[in-house]
Protein backbone atom coordinates (compact mmCIF):
# COMPACT_ATOMS: atom_id res chain seq x y z
CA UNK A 1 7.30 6.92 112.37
CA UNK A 2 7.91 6.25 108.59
CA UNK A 3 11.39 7.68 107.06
CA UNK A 4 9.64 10.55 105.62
CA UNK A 5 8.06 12.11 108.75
CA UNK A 6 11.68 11.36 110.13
CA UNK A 7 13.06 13.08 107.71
CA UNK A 8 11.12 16.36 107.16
CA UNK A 9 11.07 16.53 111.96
CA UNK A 10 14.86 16.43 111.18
CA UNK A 11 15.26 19.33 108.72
CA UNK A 12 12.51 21.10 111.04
CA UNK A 13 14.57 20.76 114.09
CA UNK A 14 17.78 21.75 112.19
CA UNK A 15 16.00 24.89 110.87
CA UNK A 16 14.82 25.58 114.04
CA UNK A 17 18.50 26.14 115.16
CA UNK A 18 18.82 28.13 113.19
CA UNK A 19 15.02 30.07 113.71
CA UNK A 20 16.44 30.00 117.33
CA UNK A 21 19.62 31.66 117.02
CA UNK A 22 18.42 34.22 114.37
CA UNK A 23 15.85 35.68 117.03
CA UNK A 24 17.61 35.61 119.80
CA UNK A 25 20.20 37.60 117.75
CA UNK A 26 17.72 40.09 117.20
CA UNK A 27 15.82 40.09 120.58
CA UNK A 28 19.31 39.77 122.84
CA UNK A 29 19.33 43.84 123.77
CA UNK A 30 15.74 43.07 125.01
CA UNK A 31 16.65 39.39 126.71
CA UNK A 32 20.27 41.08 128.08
CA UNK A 33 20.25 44.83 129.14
CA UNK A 34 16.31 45.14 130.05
CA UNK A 35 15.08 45.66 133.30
CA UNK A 36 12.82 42.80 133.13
CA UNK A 37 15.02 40.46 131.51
CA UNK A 38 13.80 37.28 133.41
CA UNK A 39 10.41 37.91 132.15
CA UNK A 40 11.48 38.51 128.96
CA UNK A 41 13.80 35.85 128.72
CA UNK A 42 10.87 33.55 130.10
CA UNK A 43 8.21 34.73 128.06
CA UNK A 44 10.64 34.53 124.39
CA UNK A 45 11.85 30.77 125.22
CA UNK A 46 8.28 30.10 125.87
CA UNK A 47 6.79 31.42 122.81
CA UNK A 48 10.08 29.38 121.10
CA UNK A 49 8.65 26.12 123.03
CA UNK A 50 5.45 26.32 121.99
CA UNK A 51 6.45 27.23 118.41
CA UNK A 52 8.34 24.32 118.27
CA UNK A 53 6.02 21.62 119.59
CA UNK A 54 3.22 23.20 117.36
CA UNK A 55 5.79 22.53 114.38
CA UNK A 56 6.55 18.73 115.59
CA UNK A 57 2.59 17.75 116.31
CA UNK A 58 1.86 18.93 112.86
CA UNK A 59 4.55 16.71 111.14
CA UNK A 60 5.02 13.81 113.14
CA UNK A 61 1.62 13.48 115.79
CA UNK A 62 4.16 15.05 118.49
CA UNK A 63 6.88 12.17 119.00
CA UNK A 64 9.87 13.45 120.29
CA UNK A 65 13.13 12.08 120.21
CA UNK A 66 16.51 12.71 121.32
CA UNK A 67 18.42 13.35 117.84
CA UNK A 68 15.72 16.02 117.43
CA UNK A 69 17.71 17.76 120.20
CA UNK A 70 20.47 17.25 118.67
CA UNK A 71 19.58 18.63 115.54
CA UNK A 72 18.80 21.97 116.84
CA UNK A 73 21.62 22.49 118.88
CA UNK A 74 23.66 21.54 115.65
CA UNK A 75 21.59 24.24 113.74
CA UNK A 76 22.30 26.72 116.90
CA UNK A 77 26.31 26.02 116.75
CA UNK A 78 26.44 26.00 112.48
CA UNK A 79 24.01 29.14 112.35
CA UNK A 80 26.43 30.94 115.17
CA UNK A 81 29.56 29.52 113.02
CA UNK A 82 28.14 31.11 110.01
CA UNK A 83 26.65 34.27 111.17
CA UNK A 84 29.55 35.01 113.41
CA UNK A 85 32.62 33.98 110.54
CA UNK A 86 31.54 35.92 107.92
CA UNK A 87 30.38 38.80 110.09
CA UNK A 88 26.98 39.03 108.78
CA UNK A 89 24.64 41.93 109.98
CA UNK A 90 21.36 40.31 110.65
């Protein structure tokens, strides 16, 4: 993988932290307090998965590595930091 497709998978994976976080934000009262939650919560880290493999296959051919993990939990924790410090209504 050249430093460029390294590059733009990283700034995906950190965006997708924050993509992540944003939308389960929104969808929690559906994921949380629904009868089906499960099957919610199934079917919304699903569509999430997919999402974000369709995202990685177009920039890098699919090659996965473990700082790409990294990267989106980093985006989940800074995106909860910054959402939840200055009280932002999303």
């Amino acid at each position: 993988m050249i430093l460029s497709e390294q590059v733009l998978s990283l700034l995906f994976c950190f965006i997708w932290g924050f993509v992540y976080y944003f939308l389960f934000y929104k969808f929690k009262r559906f994921l949380v307090f629904s009868k089906f939650n499960l099957l919610y919560n199934i079917i919304f880290n699903l569509t999430m998965s997919i999402g974000f493999f369709m995202g990685i296959v177009k920039i890098n051919d699919g090659i996965l590595n473990i700082y790409f993990l990294i990267f989106i939990i980093l985006g989940f924790v800074l995106s909860r930091f910054i959402f939840g410090k200055f009280k932002c209504q999303i």
